[in-house]
PDB file of N, CA and C in Angstrom:
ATOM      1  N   UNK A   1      12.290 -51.181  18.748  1.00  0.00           N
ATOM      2  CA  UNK A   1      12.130 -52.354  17.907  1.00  0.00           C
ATOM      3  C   UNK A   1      13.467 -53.064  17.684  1.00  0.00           C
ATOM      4  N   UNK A   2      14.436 -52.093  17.192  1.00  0.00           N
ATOM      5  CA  UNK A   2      15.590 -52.916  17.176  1.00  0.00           C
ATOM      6  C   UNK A   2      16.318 -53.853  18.781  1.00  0.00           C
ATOM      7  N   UNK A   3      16.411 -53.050  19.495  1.00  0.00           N
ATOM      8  CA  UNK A   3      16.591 -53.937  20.675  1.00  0.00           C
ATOM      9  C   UNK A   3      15.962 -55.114  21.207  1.00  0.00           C
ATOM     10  N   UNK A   4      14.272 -55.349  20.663  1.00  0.00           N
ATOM     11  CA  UNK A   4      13.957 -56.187  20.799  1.00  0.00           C
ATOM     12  C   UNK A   4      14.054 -57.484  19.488  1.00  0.00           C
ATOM     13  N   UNK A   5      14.935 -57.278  18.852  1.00  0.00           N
ATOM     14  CA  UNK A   5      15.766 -58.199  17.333  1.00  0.00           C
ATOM     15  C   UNK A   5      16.810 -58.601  18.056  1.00  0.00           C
ATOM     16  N   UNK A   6      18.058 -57.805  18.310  1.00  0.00           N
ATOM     17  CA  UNK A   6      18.810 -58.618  19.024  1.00  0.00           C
ATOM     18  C   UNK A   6      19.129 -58.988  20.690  1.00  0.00           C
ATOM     19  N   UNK A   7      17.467 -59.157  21.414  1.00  0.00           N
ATOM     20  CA  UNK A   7      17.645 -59.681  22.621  1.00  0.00           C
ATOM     21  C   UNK A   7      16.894 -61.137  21.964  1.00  0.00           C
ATOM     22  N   UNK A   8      16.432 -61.107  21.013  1.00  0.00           N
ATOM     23  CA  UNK A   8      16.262 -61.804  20.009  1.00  0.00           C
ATOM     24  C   UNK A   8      17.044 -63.135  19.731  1.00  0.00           C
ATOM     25  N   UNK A   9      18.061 -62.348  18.709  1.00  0.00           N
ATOM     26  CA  UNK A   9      18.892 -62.712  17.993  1.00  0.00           C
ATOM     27  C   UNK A   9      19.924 -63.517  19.326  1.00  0.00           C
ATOM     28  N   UNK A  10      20.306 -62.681  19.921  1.00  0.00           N
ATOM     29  CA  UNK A  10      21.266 -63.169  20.798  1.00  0.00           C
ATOM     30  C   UNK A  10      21.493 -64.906  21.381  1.00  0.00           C
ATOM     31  N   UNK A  11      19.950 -64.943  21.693  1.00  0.00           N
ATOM     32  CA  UNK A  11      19.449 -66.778  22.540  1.00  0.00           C
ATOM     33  C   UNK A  11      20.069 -67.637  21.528  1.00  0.00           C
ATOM     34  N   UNK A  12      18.966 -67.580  19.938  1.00  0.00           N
ATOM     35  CA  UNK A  12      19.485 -67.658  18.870  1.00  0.00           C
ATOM     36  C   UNK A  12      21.060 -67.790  18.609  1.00  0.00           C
ATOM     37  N   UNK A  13      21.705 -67.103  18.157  1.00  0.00           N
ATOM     38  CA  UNK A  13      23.096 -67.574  18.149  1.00  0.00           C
ATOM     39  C   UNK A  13      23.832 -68.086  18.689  1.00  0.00           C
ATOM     40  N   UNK A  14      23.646 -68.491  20.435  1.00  0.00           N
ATOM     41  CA  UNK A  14      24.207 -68.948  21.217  1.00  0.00           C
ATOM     42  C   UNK A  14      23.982 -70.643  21.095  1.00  0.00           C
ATOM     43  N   UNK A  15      22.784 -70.889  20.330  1.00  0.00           N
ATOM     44  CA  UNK A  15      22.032 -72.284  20.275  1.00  0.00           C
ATOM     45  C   UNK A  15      23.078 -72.676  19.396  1.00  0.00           C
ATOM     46  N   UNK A  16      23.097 -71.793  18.148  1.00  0.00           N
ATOM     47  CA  UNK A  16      23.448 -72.424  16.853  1.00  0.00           C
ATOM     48  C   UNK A  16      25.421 -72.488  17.238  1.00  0.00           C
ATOM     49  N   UNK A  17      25.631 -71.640  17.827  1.00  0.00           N
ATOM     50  CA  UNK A  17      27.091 -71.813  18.026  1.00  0.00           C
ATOM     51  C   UNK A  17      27.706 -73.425  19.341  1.00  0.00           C
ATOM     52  N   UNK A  18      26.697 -73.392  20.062  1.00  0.00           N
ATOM     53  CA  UNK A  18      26.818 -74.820  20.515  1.00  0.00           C
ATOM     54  C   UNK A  18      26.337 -75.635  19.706  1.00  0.00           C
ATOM     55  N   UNK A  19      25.811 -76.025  19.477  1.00  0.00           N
ATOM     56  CA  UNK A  19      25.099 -76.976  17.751  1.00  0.00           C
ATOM     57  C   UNK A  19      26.888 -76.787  17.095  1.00  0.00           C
ATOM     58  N   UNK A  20      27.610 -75.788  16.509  1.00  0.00           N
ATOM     59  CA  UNK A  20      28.419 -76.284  16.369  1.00  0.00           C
ATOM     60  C   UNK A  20      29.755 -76.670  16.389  1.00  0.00           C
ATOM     61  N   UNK A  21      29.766 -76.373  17.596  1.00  0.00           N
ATOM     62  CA  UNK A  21      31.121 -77.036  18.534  1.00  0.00           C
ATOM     63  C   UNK A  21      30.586 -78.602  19.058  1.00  0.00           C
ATOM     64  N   UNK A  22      29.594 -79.182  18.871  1.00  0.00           N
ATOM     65  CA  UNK A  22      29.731 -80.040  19.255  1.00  0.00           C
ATOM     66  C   UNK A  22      29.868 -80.914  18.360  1.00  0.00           C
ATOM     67  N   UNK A  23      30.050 -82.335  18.535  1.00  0.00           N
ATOM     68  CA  UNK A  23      31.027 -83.413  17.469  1.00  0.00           C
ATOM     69  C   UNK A  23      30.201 -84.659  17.715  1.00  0.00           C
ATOM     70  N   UNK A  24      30.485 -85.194  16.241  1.00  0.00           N
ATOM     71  CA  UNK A  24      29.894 -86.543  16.092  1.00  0.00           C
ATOM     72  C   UNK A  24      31.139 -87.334  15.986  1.00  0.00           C
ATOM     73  N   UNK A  25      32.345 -87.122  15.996  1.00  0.00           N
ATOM     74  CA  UNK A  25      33.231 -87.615  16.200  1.00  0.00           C
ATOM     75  C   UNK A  25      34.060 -88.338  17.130  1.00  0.00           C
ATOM     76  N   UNK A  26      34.659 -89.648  17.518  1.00  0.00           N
ATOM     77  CA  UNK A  26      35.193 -89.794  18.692  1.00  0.00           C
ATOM     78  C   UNK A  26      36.187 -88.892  19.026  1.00  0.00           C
ATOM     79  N   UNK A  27      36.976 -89.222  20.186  1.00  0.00           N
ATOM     80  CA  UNK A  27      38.002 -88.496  20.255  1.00  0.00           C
ATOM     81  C   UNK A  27      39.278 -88.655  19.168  1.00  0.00           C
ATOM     82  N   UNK A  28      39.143 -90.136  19.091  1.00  0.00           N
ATOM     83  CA  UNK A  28      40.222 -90.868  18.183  1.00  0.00           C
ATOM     84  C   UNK A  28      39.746 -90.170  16.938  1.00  0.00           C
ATOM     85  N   UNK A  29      38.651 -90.441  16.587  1.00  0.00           N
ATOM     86  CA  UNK A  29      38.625 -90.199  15.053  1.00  0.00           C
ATOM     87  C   UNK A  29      38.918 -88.518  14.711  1.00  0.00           C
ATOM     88  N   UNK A  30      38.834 -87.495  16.028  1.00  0.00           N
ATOM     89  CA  UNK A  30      39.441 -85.984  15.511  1.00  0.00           C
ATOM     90  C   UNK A  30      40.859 -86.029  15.823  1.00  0.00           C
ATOM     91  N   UNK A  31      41.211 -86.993  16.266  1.00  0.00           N
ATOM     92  CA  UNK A  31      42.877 -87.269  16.768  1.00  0.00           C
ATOM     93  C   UNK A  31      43.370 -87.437  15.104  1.00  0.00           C
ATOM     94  N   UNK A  32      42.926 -88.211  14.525  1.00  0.00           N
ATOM     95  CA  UNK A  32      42.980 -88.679  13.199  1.00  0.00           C
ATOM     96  C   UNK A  32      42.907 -87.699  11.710  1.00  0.00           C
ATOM     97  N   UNK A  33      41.888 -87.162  12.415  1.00  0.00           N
ATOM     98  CA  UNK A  33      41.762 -85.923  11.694  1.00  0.00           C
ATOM     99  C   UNK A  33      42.915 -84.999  11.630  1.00  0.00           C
ATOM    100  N   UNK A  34      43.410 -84.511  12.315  1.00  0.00           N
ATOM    101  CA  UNK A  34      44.565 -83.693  13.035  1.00  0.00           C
ATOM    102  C   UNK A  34      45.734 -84.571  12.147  1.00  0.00           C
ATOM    103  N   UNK A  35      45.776 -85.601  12.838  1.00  0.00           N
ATOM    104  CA  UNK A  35      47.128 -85.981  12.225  1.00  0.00           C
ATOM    105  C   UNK A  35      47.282 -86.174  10.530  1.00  0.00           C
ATOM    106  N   UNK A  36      45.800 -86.672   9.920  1.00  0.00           N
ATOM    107  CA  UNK A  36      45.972 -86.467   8.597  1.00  0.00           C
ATOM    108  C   UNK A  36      46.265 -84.822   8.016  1.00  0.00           C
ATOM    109  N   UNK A  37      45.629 -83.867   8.528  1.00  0.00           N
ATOM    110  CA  UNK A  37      45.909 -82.390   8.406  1.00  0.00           C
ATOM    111  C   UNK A  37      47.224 -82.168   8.505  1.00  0.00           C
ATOM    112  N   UNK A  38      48.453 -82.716   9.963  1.00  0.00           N
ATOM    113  CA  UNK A  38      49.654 -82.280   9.884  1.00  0.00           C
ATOM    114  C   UNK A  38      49.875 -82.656   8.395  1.00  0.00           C
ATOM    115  N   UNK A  39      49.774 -84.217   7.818  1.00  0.00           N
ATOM    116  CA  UNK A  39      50.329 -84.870   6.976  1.00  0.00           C
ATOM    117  C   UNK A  39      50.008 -83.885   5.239  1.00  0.00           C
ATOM    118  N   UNK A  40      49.631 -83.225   5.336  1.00  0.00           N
ATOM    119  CA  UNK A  40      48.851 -82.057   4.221  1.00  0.00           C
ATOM    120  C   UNK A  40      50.739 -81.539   3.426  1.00  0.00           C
ATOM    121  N   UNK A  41      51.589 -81.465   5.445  1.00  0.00           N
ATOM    122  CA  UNK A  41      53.051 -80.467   5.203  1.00  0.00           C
ATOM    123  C   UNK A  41      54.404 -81.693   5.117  1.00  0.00           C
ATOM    124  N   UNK A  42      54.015 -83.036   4.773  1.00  0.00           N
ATOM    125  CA  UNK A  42      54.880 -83.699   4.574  1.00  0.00           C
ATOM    126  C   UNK A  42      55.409 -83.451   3.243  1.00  0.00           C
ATOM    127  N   UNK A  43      54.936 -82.554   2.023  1.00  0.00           N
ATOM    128  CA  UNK A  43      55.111 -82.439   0.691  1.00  0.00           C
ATOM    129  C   UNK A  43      56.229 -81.604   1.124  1.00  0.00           C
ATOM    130  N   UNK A  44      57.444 -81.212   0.487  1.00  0.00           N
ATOM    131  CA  UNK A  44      58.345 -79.849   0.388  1.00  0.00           C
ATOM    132  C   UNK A  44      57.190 -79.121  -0.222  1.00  0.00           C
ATOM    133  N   UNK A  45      57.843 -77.494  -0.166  1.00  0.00           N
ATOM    134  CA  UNK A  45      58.621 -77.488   1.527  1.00  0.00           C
ATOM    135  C   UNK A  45      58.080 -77.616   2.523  1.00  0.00           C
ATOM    136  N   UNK A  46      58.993 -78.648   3.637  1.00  0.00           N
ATOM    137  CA  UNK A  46      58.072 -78.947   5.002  1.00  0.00           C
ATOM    138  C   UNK A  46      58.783 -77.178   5.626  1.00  0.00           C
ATOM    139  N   UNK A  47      57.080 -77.083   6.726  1.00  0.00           N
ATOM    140  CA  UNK A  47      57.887 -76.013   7.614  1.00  0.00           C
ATOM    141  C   UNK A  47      58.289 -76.382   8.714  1.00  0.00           C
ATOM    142  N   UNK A  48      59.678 -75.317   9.373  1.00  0.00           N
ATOM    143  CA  UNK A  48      60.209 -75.561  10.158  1.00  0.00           C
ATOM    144  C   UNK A  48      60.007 -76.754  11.392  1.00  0.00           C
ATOM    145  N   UNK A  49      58.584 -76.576  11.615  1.00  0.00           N
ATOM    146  CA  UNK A  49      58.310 -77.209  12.937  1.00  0.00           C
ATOM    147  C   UNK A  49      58.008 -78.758  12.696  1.00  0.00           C
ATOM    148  N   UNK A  50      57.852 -79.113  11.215  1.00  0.00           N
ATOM    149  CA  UNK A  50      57.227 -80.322  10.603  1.00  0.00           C
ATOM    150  C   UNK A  50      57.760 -81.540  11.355  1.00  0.00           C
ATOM    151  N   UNK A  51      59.150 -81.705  11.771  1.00  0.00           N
ATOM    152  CA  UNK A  51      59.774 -82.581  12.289  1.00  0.00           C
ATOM    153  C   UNK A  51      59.575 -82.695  13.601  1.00  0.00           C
ATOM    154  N   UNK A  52      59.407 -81.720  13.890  1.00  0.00           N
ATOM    155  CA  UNK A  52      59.281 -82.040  15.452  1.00  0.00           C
ATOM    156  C   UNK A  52      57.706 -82.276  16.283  1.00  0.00           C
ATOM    157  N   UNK A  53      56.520 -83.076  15.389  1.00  0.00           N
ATOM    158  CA  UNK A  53      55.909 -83.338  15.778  1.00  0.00           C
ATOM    159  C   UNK A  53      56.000 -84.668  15.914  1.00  0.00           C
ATOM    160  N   UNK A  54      55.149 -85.225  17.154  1.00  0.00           N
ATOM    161  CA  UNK A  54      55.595 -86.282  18.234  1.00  0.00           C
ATOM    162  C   UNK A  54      53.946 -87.406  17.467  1.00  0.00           C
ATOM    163  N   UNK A  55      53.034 -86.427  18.443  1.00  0.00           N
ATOM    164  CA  UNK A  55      52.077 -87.225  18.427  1.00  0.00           C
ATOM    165  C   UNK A  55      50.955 -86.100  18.607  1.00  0.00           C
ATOM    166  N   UNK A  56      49.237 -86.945  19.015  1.00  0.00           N
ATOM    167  CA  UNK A  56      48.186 -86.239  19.032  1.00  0.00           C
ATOM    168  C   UNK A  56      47.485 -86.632  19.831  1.00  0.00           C
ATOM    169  N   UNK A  57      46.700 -86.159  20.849  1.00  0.00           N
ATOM    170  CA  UNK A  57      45.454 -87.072  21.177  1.00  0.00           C
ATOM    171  C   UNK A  57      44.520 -85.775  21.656  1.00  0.00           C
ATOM    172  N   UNK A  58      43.308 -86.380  21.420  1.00  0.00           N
ATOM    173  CA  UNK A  58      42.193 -85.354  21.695  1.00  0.00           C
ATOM    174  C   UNK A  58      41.558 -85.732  22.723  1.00  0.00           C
ATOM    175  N   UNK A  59      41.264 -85.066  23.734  1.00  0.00           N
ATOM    176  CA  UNK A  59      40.196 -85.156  25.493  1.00  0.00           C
ATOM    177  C   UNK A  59      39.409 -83.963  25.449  1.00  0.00           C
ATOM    178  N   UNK A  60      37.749 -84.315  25.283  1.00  0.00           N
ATOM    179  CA  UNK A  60      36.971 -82.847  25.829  1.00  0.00           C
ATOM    180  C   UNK A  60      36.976 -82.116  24.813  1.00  0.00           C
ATOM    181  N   UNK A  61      37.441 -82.098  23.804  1.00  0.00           N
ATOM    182  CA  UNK A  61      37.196 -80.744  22.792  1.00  0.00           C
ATOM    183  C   UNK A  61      38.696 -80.445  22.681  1.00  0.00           C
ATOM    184  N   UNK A  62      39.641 -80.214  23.561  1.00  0.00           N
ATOM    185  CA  UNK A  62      40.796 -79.934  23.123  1.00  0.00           C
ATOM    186  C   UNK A  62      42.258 -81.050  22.853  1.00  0.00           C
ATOM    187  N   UNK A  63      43.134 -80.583  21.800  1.00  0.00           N
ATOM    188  CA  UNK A  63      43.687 -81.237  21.438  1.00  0.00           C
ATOM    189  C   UNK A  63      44.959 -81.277  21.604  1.00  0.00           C
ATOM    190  N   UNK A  64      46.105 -81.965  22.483  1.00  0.00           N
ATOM    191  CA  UNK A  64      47.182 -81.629  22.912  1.00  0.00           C
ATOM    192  C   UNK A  64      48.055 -82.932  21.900  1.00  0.00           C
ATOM    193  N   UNK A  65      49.008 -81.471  21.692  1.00  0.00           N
ATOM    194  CA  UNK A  65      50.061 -82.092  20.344  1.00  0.00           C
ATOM    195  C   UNK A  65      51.112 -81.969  20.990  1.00  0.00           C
ATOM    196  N   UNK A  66      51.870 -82.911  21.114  1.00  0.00           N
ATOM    197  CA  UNK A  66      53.465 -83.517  22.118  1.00  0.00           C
ATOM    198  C   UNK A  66      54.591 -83.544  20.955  1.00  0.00           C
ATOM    199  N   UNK A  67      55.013 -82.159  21.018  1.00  0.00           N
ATOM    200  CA  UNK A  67      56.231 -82.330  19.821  1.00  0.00           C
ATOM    201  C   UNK A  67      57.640 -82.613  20.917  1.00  0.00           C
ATOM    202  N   UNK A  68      59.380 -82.025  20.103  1.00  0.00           N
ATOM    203  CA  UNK A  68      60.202 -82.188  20.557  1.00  0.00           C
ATOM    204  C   UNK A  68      61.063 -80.869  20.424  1.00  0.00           C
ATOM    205  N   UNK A  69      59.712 -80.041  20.437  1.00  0.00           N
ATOM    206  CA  UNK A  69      60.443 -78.238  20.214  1.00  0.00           C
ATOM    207  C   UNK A  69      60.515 -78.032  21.971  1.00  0.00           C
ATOM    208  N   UNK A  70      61.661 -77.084  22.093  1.00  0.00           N
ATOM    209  CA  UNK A  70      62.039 -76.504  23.760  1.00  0.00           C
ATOM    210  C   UNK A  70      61.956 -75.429  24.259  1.00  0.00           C
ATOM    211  N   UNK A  71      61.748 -74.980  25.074  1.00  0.00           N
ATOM    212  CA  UNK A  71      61.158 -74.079  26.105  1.00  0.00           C
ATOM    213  C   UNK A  71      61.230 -72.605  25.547  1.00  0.00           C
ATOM    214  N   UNK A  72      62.301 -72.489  24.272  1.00  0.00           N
ATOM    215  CA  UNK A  72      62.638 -71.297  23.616  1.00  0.00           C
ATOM    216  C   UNK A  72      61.746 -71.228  22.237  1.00  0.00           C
ATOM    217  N   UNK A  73      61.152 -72.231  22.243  1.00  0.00           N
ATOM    218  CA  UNK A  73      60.469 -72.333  20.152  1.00  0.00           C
ATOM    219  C   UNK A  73      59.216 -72.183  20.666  1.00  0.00           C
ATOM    220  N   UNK A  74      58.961 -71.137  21.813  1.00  0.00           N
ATOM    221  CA  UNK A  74      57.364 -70.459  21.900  1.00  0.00           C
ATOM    222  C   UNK A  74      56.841 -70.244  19.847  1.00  0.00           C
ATOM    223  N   UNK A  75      57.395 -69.240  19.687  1.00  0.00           N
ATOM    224  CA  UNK A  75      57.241 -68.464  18.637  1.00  0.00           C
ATOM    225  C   UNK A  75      57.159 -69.856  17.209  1.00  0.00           C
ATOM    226  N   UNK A  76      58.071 -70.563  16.991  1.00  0.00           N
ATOM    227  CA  UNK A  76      58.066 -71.634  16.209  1.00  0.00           C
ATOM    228  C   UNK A  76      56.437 -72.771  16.775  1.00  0.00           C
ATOM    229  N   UNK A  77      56.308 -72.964  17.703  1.00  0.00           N
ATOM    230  CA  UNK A  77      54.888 -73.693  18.454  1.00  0.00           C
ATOM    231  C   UNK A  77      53.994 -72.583  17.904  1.00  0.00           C
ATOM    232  N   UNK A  78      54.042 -71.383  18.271  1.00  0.00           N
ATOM    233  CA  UNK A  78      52.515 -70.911  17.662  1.00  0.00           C
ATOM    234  C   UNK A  78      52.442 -70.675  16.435  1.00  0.00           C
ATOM    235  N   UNK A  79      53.077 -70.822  15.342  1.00  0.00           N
ATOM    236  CA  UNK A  79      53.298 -70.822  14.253  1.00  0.00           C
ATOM    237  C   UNK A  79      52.945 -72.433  13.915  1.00  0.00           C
ATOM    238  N   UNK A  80      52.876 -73.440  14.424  1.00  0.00           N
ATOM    239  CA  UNK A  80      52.717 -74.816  14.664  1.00  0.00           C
ATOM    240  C   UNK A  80      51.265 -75.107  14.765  1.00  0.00           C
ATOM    241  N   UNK A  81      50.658 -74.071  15.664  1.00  0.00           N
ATOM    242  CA  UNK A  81      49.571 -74.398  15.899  1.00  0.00           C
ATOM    243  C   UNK A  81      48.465 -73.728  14.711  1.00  0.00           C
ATOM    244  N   UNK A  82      48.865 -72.505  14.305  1.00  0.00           N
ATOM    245  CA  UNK A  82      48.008 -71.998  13.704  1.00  0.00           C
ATOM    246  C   UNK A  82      47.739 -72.758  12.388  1.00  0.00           C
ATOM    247  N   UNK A  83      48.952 -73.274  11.754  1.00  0.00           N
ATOM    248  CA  UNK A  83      49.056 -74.201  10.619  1.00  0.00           C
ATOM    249  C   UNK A  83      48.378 -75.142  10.458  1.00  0.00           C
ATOM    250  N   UNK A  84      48.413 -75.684  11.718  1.00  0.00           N
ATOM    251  CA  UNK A  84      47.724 -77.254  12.072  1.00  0.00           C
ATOM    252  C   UNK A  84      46.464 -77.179  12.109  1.00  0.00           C
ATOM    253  N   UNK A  85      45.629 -75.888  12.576  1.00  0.00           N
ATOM    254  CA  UNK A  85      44.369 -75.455  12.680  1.00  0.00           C
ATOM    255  C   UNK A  85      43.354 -75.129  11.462  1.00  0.00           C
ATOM    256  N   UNK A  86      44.919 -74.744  10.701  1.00  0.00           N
ATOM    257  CA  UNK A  86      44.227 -74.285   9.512  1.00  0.00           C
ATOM    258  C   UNK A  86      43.270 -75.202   8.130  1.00  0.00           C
ATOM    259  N   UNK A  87      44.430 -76.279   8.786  1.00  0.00           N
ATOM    260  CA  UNK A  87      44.122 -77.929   7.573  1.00  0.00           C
ATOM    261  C   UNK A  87      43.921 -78.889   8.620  1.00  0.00           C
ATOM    262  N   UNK A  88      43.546 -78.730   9.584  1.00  0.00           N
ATOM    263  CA  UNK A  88      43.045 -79.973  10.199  1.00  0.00           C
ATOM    264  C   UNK A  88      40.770 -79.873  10.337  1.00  0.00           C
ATOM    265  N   UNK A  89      40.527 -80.929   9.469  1.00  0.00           N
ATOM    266  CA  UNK A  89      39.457 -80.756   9.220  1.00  0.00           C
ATOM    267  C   UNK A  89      38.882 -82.161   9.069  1.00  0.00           C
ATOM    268  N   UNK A  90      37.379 -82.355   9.204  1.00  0.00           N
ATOM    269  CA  UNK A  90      36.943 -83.820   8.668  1.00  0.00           C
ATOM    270  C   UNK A  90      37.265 -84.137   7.161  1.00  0.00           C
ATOM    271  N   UNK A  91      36.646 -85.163   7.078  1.00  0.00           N
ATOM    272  CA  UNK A  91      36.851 -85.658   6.346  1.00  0.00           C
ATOM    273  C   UNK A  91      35.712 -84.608   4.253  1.00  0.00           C
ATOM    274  N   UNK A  92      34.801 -84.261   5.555  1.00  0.00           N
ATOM    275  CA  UNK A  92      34.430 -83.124   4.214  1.00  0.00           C
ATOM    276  C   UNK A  92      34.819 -81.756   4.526  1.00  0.00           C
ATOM    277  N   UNK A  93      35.601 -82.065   4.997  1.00  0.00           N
ATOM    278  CA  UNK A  93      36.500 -80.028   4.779  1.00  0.00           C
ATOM    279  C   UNK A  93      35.718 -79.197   6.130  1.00  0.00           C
ATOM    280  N   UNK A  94      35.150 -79.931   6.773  1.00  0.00           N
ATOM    281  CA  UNK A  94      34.367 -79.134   7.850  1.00  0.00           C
ATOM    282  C   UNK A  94      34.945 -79.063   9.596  1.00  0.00           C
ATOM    283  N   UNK A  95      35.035 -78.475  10.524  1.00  0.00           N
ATOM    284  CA  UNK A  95      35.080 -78.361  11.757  1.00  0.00           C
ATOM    285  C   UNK A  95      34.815 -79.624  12.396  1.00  0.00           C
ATOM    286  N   UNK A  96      35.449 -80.612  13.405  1.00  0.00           N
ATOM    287  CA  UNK A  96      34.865 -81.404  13.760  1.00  0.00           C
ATOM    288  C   UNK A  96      34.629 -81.342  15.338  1.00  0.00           C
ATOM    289  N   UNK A  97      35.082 -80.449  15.268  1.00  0.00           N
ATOM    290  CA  UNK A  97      34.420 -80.296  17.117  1.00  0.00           C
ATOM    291  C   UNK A  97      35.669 -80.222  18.322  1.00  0.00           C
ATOM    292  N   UNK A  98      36.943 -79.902  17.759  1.00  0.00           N
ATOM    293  CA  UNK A  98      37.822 -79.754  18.545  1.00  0.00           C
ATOM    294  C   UNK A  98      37.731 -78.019  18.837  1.00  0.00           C
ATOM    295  N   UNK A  99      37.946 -77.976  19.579  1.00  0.00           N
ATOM    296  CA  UNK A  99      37.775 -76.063  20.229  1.00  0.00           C
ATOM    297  C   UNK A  99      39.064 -75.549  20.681  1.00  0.00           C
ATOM    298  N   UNK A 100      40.156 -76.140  20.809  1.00  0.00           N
ATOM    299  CA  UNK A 100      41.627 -75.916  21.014  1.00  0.00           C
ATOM    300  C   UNK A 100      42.522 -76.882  21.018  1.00  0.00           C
ATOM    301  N   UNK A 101      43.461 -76.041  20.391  1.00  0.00           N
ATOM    302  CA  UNK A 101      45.065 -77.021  19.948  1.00  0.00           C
ATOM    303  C   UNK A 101      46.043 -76.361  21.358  1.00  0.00           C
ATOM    304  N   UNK A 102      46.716 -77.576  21.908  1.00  0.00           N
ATOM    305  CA  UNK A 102      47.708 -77.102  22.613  1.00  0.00           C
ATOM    306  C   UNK A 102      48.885 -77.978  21.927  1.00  0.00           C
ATOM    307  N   UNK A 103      49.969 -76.552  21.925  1.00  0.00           N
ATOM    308  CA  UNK A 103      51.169 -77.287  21.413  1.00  0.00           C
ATOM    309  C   UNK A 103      52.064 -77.797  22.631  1.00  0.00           C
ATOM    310  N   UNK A 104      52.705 -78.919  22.487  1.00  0.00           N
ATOM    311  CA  UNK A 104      53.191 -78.932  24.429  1.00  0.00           C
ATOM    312  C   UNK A 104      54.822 -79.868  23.882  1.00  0.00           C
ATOM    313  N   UNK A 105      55.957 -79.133  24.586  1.00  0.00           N
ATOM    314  CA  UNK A 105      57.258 -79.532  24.473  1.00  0.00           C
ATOM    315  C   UNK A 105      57.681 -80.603  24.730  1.00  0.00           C
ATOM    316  N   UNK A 106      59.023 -80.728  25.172  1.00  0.00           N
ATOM    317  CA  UNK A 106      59.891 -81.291  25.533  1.00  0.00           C
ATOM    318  C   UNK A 106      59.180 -81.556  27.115  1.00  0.00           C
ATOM    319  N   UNK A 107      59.134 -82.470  28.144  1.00  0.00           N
ATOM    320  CA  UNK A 107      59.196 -82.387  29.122  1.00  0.00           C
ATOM    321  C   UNK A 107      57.326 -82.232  29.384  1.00  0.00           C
ATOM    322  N   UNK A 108      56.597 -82.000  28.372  1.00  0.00           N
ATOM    323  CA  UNK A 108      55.514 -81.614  28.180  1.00  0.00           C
ATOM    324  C   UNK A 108      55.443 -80.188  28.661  1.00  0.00           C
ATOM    325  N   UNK A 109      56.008 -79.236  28.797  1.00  0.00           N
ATOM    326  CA  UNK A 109      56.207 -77.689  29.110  1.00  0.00           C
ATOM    327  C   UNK A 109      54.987 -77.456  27.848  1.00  0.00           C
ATOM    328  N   UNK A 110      53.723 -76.773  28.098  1.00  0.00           N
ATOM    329  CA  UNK A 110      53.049 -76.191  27.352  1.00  0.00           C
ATOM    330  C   UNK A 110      53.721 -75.027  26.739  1.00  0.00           C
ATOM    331  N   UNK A 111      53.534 -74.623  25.312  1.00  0.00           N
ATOM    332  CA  UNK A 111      54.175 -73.737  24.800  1.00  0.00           C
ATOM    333  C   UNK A 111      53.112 -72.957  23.866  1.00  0.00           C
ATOM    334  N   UNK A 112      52.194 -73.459  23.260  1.00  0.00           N
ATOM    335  CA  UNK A 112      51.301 -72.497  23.035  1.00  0.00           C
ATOM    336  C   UNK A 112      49.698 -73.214  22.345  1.00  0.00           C
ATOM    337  N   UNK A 113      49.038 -72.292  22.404  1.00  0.00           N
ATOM    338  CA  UNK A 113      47.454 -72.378  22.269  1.00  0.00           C
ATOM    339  C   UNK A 113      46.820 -71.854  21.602  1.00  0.00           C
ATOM    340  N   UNK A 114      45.928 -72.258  20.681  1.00  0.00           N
ATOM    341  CA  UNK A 114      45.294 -71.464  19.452  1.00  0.00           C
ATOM    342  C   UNK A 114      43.889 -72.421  19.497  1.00  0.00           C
ATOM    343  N   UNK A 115      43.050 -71.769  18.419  1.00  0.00           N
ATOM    344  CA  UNK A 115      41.356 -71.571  18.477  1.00  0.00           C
ATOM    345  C   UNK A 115      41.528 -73.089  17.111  1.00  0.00           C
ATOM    346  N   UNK A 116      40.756 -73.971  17.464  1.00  0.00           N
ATOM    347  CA  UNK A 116      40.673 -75.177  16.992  1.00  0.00           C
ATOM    348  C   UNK A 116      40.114 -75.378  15.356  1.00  0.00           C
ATOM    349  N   UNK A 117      40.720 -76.503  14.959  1.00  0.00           N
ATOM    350  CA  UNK A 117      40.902 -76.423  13.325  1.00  0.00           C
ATOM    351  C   UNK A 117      39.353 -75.785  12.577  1.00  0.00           C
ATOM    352  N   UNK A 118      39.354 -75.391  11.752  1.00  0.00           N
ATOM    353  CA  UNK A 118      39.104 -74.307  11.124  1.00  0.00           C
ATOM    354  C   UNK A 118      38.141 -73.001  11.843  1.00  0.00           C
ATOM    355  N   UNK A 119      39.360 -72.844  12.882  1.00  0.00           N
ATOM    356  CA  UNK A 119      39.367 -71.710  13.465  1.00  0.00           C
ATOM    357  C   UNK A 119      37.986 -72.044  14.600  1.00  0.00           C
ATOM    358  N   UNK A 120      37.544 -72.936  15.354  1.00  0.00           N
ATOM    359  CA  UNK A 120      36.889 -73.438  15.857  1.00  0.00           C
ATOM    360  C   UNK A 120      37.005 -72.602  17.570  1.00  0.00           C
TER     361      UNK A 120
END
C-alpha cells in the first residue's frame, strides 16, 4: 500500500514543482526584482561585495549578474550570490521564477552559481 502512495505522490510533486518555477514575470520585470533585492544592502553596513555590482539581466530562468570582482573573489561571489538569493523576491515576498543566479567577473570569467531567489 505504501508504495503505491508514493508512485503516487511522486507524478504529483513533479506537477506542482513545475507550476512553480514557472513565472508570470518578464524577464525585465525579475531583472528588476533582483536589482531592487541587491538595493535591500545599500543601508550600512554594506557587505563587502555591495560595490562591485555592475548590472543584471535575466534569459530562460537564469540570472547573470556582471560585477567588477576578479578571478580570485570566487569565495567573496558566492557569498554574493547567496545574499542576493536570499532578498531577491517579487513584489509580494514570493519566488518569481528565476532558477539560478550566476555571478560573472571582470572579463565576464564566471565565478559562481547558486539556486535562485528564495532558494528557487
Amino acid at each position: 500500500m505504501r508504495k503505491t502512495r508514493v508512485l503516487i505522490a511522486l507524478p504529483l510533486l513533479a506537477v506542482v514543482l513545475s507550476a512553480c518555477s514557472s513565472s508570470t514575470y518578464s524577464e525585465a520585470e525579475q531583472a528588476g526584482f533582483i536589482r531592487d533585492g541587491i538595493q535591500q544592502y545599500a543601508a550600512a553596513p554594506q557587505p563587502e561585495w555591495f560595490d562591485s555590482f555592475q548590472e543584471v539581466a535575466v534569459e530562460r530562468g537564469v540570472a547573470s549578474i556582471q560585477t567588477s570582482l576578479g578571478p580570485d573573489d570566487g569565495d567573496l561571489a558566492a557569498t554574493m550570490c547567496t545574499d542576493i538569493s536570499a532578498v531577491s523576491l517579487d513584489a509580494d515576498g514570493q519566488p518569481m521564477g528565476v532558477s539560478t543566479l550566476r555571478i560573472y567577473g571582470t572579463e565576464s570569467v564566471s565565478l559562481a552559481e547558486c539556486g535562485g531567489p528564495g532558494g528557487g
